[in-house]
C-alpha atoms as a PDB file:
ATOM      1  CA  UNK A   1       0.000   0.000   0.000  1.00  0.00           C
ATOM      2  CA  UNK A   2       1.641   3.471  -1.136  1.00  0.00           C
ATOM      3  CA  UNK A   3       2.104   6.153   1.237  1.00  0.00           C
ATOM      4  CA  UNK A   4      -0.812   8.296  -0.307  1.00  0.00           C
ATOM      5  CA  UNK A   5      -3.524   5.458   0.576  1.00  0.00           C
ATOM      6  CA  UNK A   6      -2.007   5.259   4.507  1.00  0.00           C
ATOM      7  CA  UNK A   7      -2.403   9.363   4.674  1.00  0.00           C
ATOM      8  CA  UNK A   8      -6.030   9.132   2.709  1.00  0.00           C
ATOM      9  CA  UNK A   9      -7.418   7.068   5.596  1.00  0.00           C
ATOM     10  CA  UNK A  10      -5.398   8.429   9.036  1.00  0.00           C
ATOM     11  CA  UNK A  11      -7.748   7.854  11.453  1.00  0.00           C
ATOM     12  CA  UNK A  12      -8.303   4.246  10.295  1.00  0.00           C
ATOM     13  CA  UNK A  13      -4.634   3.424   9.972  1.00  0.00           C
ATOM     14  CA  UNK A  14      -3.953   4.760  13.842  1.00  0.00           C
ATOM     15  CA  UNK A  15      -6.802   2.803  15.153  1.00  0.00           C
ATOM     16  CA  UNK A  16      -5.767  -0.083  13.166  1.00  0.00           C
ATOM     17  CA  UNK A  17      -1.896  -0.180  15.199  1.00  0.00           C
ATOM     18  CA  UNK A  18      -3.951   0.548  18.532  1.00  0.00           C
ATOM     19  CA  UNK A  19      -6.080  -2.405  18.042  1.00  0.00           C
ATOM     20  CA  UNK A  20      -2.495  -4.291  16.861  1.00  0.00           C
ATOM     21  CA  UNK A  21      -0.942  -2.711  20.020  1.00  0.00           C
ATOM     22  CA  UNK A  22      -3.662  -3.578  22.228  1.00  0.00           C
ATOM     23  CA  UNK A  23      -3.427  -6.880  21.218  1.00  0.00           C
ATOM     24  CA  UNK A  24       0.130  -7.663  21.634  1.00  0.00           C
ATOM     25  CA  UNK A  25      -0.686  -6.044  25.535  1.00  0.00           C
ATOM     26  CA  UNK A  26      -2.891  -8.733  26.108  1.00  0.00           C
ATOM     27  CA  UNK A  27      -0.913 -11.492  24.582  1.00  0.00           C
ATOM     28  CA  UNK A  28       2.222 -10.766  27.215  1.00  0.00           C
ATOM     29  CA  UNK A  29      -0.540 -11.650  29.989  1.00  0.00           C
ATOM     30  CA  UNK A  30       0.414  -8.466  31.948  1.00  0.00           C
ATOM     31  CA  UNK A  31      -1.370  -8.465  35.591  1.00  0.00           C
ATOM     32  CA  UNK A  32      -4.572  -7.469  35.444  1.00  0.00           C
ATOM     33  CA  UNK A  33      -3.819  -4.445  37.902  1.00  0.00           C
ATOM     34  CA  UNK A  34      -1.784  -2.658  35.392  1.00  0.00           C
ATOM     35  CA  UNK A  35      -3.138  -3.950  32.073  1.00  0.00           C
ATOM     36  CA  UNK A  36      -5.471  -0.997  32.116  1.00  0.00           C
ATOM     37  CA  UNK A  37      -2.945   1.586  32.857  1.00  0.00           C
ATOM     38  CA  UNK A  38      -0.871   0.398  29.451  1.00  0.00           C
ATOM     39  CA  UNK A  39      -3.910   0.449  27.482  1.00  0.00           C
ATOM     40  CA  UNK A  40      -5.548   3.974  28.637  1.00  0.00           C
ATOM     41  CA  UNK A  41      -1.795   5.185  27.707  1.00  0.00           C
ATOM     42  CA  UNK A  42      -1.789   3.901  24.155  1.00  0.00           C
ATOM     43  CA  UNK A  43      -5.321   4.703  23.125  1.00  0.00           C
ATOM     44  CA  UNK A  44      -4.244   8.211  24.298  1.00  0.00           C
ATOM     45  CA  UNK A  45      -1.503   7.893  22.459  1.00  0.00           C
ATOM     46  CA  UNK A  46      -3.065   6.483  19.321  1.00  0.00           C
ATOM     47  CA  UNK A  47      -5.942  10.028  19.821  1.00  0.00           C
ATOM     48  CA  UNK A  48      -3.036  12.113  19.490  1.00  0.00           C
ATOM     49  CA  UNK A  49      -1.545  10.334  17.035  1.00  0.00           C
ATOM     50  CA  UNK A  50      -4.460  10.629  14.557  1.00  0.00           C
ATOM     51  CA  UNK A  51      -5.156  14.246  15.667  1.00  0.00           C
ATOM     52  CA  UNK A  52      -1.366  14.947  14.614  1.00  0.00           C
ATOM     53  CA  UNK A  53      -2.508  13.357  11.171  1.00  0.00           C
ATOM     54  CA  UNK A  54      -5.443  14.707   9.812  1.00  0.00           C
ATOM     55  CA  UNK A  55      -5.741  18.253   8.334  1.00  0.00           C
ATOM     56  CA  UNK A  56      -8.987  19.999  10.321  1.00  0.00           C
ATOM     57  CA  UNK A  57     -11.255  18.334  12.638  1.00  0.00           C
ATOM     58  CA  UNK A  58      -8.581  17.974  14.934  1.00  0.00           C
ATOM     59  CA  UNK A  59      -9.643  18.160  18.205  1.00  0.00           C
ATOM     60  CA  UNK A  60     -12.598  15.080  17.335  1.00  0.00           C
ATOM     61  CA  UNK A  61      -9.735  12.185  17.452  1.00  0.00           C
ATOM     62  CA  UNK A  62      -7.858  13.639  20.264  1.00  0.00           C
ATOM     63  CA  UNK A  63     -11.119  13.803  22.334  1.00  0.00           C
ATOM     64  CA  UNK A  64     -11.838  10.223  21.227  1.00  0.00           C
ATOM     65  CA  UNK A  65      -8.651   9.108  22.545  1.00  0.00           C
ATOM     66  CA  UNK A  66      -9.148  10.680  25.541  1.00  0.00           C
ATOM     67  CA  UNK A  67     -12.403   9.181  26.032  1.00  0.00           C
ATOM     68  CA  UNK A  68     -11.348   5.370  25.218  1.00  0.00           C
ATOM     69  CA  UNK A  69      -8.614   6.052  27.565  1.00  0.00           C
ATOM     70  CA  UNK A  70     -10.536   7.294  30.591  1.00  0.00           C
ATOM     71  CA  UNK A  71     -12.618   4.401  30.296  1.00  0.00           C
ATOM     72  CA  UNK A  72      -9.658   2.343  30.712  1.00  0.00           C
ATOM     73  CA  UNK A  73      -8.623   3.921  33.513  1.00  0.00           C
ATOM     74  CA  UNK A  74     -11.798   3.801  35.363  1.00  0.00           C
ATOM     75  CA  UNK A  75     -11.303  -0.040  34.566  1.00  0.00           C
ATOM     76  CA  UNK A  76      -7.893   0.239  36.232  1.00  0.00           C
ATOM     77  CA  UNK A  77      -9.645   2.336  39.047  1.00  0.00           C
ATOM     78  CA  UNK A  78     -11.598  -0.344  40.758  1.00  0.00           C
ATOM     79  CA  UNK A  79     -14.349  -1.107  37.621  1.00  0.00           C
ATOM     80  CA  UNK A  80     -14.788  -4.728  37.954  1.00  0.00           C
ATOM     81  CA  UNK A  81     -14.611  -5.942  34.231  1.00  0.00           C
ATOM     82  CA  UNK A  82     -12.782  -8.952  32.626  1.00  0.00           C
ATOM     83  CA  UNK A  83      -9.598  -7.593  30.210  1.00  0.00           C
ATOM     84  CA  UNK A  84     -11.121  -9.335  27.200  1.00  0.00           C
ATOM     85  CA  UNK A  85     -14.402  -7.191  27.679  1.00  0.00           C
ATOM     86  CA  UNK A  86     -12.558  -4.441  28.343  1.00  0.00           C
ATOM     87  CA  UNK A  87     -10.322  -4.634  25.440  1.00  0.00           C
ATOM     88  CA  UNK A  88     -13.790  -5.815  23.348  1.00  0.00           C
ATOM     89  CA  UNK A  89     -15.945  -2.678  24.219  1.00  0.00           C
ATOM     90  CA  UNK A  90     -12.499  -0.436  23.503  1.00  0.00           C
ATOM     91  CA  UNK A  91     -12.641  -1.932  19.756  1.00  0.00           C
ATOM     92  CA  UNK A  92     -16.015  -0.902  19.483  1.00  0.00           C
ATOM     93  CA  UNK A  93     -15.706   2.310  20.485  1.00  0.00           C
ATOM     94  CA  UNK A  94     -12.566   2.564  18.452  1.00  0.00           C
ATOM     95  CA  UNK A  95     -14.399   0.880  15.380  1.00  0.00           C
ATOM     96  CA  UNK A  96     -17.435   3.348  15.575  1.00  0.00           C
ATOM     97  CA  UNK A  97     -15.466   5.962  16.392  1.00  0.00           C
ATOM     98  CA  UNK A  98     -12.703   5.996  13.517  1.00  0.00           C
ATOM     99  CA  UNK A  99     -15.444   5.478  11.186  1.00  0.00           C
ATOM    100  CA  UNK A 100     -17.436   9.047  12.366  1.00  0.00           C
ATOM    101  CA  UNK A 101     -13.629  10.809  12.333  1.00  0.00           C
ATOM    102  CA  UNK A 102     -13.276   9.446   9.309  1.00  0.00           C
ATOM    103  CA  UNK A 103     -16.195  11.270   7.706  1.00  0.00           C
ATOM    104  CA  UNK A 104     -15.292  14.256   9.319  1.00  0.00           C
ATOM    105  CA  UNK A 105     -12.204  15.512   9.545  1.00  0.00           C
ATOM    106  CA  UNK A 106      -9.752  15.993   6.450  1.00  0.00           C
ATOM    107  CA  UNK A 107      -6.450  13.804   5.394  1.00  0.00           C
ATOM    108  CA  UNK A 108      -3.396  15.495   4.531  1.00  0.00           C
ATOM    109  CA  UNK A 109      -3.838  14.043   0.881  1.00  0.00           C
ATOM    110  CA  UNK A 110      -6.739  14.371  -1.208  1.00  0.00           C
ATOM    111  CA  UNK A 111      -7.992  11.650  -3.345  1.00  0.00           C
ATOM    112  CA  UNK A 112      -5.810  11.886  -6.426  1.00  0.00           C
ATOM    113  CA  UNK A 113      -2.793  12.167  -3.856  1.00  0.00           C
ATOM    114  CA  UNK A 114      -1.600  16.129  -4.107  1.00  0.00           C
ATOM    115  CA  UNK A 115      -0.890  16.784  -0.663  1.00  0.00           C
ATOM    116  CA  UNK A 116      -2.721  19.690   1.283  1.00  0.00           C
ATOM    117  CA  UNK A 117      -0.808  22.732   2.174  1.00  0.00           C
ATOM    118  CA  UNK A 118      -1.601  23.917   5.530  1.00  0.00           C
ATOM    119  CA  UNK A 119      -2.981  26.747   4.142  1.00  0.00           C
ATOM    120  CA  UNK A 120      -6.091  25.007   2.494  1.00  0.00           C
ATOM    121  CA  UNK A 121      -6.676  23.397   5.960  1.00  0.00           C
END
């Protein structure tokens, strides 16, 4: 996949290493009192990184971030819910949620793949 398709689609290519990265956290079998901690810091992470990304709008996938992560951390506050469920409902959030940023805020490269100027933004 060339470089214009990955900038086309930012918010889904973020959310895509977030669910890859949340993943890998659960496959190391970290204790379940710190599990949420990890994940509520790369979800944050992975809002930032897609605010960063896209051209306008960017304030929607930074508070989405912030949102998937505070629910992990209410998790890690005393919450009682499994990891898997956790990490479940995150996806869906994610999933729903990259696919509304998606429709509203602007990639760096427009369809035909002439990059944006961030003067147009």
């Amino acid at each position: 996949m060339s470089a214009v398709k990955l900038s086309r689609d930012p918010a889904v290519v973020v959310e895509a290493l977030v669910a890859s990265g949340l993943g890998v956290l659960l496959l190391f079998g970290l204790p379940d009192s710190v599990e949420p901690y990890y994940s509520a810091v790369i979800l944050a992470i992975g809002g930032l990184l897609t605010a960063a990304w896209v051209k306008k709008e960017k304030v929607l996938p930074a508070v989405v971030g912030f949102i998937k992560a505070v629910f992990a951390l209410v998790v890690g506050l005393g919450v009682a819910v499994d990891p898997n469920v956790e990490v479940g409902v995150i996806m869906v959030i994610s999933a729903l949620a990259t696919f509304f940023v998606r429709t509203q805020a602007t990639a760096p490269v427009t369809v035909d793949g002439v990059v944006l100027s961030s003067r147009s933004a």
